[in-house]
C-alpha atoms as a PDB file:
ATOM      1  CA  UNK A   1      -5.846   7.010 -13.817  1.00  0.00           C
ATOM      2  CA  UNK A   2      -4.710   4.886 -10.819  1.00  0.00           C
ATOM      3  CA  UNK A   3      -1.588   4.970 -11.061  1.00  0.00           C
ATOM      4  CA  UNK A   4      -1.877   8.816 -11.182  1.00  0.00           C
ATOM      5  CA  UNK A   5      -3.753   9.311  -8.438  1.00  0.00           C
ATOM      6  CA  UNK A   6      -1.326   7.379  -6.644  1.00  0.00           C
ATOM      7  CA  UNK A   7       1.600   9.522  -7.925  1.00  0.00           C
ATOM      8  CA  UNK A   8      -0.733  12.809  -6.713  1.00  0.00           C
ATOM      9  CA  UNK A   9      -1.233  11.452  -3.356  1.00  0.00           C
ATOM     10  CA  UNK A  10       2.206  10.194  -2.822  1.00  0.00           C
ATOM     11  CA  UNK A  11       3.652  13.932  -3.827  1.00  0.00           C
ATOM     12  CA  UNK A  12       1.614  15.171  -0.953  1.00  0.00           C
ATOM     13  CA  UNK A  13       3.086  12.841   1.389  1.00  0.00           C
ATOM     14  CA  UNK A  14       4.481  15.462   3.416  1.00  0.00           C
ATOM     15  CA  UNK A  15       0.989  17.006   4.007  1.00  0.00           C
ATOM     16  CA  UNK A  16      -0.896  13.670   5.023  1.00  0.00           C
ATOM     17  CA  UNK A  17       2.177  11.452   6.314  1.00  0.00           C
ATOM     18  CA  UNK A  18      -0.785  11.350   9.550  1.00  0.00           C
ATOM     19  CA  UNK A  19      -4.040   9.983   7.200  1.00  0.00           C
ATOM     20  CA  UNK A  20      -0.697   7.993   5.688  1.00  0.00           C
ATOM     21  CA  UNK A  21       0.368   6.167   9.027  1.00  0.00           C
ATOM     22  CA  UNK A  22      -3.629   5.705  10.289  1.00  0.00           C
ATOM     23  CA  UNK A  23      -4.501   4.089   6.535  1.00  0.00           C
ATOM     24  CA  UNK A  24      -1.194   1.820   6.740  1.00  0.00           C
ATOM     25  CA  UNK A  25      -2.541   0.949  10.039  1.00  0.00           C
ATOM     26  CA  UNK A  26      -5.635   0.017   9.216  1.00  0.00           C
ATOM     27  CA  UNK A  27      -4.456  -1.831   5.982  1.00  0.00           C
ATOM     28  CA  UNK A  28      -1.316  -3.600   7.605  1.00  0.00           C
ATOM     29  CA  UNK A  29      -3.045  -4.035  11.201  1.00  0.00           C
ATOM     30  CA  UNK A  30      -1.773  -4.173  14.428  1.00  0.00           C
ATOM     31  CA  UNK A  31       0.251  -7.668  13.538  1.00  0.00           C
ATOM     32  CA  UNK A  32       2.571  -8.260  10.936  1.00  0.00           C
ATOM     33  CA  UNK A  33      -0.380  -7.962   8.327  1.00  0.00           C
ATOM     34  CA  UNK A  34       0.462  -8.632   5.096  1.00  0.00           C
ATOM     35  CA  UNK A  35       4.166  -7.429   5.938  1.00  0.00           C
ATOM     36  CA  UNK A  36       5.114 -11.138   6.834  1.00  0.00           C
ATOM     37  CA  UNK A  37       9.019 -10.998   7.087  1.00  0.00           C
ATOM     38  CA  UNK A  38       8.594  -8.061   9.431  1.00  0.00           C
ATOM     39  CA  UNK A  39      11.000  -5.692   6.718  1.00  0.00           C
ATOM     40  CA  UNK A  40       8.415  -2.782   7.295  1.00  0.00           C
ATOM     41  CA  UNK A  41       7.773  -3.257   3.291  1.00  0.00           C
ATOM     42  CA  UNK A  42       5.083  -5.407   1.073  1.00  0.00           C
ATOM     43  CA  UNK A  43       7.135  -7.529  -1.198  1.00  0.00           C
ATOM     44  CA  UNK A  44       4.971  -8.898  -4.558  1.00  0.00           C
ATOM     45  CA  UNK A  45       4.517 -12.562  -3.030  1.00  0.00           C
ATOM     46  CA  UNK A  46       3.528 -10.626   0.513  1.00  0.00           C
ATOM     47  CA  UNK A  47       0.971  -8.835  -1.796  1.00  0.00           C
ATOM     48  CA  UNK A  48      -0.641 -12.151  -3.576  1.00  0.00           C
ATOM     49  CA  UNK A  49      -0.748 -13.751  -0.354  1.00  0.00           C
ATOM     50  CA  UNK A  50      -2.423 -10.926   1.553  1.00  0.00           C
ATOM     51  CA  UNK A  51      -4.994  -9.524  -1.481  1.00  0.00           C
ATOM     52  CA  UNK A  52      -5.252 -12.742  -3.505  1.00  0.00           C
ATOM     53  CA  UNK A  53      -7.870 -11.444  -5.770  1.00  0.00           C
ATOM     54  CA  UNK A  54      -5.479  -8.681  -6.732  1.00  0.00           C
ATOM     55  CA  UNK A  55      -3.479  -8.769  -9.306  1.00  0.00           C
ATOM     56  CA  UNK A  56      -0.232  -7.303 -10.326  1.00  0.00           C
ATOM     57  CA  UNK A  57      -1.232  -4.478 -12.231  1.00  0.00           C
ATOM     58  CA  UNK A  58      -2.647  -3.684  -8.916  1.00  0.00           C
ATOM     59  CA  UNK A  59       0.949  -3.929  -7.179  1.00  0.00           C
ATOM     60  CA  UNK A  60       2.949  -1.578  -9.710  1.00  0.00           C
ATOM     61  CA  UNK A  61      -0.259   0.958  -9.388  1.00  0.00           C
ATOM     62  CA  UNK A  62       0.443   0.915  -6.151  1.00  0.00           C
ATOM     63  CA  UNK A  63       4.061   1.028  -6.114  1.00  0.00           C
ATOM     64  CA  UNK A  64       4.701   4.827  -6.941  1.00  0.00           C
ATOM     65  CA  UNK A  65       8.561   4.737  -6.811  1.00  0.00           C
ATOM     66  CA  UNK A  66       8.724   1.376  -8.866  1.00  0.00           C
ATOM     67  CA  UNK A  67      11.052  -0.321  -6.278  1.00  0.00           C
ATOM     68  CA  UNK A  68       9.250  -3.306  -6.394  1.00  0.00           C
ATOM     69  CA  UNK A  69       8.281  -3.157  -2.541  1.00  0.00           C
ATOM     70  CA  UNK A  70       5.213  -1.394  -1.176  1.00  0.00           C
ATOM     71  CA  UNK A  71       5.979   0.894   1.637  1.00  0.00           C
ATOM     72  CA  UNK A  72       3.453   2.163   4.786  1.00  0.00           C
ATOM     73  CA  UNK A  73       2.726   5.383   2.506  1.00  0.00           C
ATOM     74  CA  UNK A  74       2.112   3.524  -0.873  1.00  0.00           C
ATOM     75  CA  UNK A  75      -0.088   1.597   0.998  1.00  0.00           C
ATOM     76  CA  UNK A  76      -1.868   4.280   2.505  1.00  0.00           C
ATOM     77  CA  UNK A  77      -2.033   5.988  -1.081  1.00  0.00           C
ATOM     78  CA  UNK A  78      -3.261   2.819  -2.541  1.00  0.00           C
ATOM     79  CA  UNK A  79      -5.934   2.145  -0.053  1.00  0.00           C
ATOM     80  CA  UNK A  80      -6.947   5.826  -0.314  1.00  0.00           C
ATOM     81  CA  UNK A  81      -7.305   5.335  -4.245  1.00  0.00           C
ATOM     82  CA  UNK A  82      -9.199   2.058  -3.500  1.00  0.00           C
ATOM     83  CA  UNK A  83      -6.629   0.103  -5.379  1.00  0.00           C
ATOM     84  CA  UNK A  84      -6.196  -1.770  -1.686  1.00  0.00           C
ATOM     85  CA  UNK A  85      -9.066  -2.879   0.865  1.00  0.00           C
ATOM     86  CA  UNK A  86      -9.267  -0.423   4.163  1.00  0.00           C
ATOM     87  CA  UNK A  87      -9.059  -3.267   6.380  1.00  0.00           C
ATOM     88  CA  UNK A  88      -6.860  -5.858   7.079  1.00  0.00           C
ATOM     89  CA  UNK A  89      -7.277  -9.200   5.361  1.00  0.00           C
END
């Protein structure tokens, strides 16, 4: 059900790419945030470090196009689906 909400709200990027950048925001702060390498993407060990409690069922829910790297929209789409906390860590 996630993981398909995800997929909904990731189709629609187009439409919300606005709520997408002001989620990432929020979820990735003004500073490096969970992003610690500065590569503009979450990699899995970025992920434990930021949301330890999370697991990673929670990562591949939130990684729509299964790259293995959680980008500024997955993010957003996560946080919207409340797979990720709105603020940062």
């Amino acid at each position: 059900m996630i993981k398909e909400r995800i997929h909904e709200t990731h189709q629609a990027a187009p439409v919300a790419i606005g709520f997408a950048f002001v989620a990432a925001t929020a979820v990735l702060g003004q500073d490096a945030g969970p992003d610690v390498d500065g590569d503009g993407m979450v990699s899995m060990e970025e992920f434990t470090a930021a949301w330890p409690d999370l697991t990673a069922d929670d990562f591949t829910a939130a990684d729509s196009n299964a790259d293995g790297m959680l980008d500024e929209v997955e993010i957003a789409a996560a946080a919207e689906a409340g797979v990720l906390p709105m603020n940062e860590t």
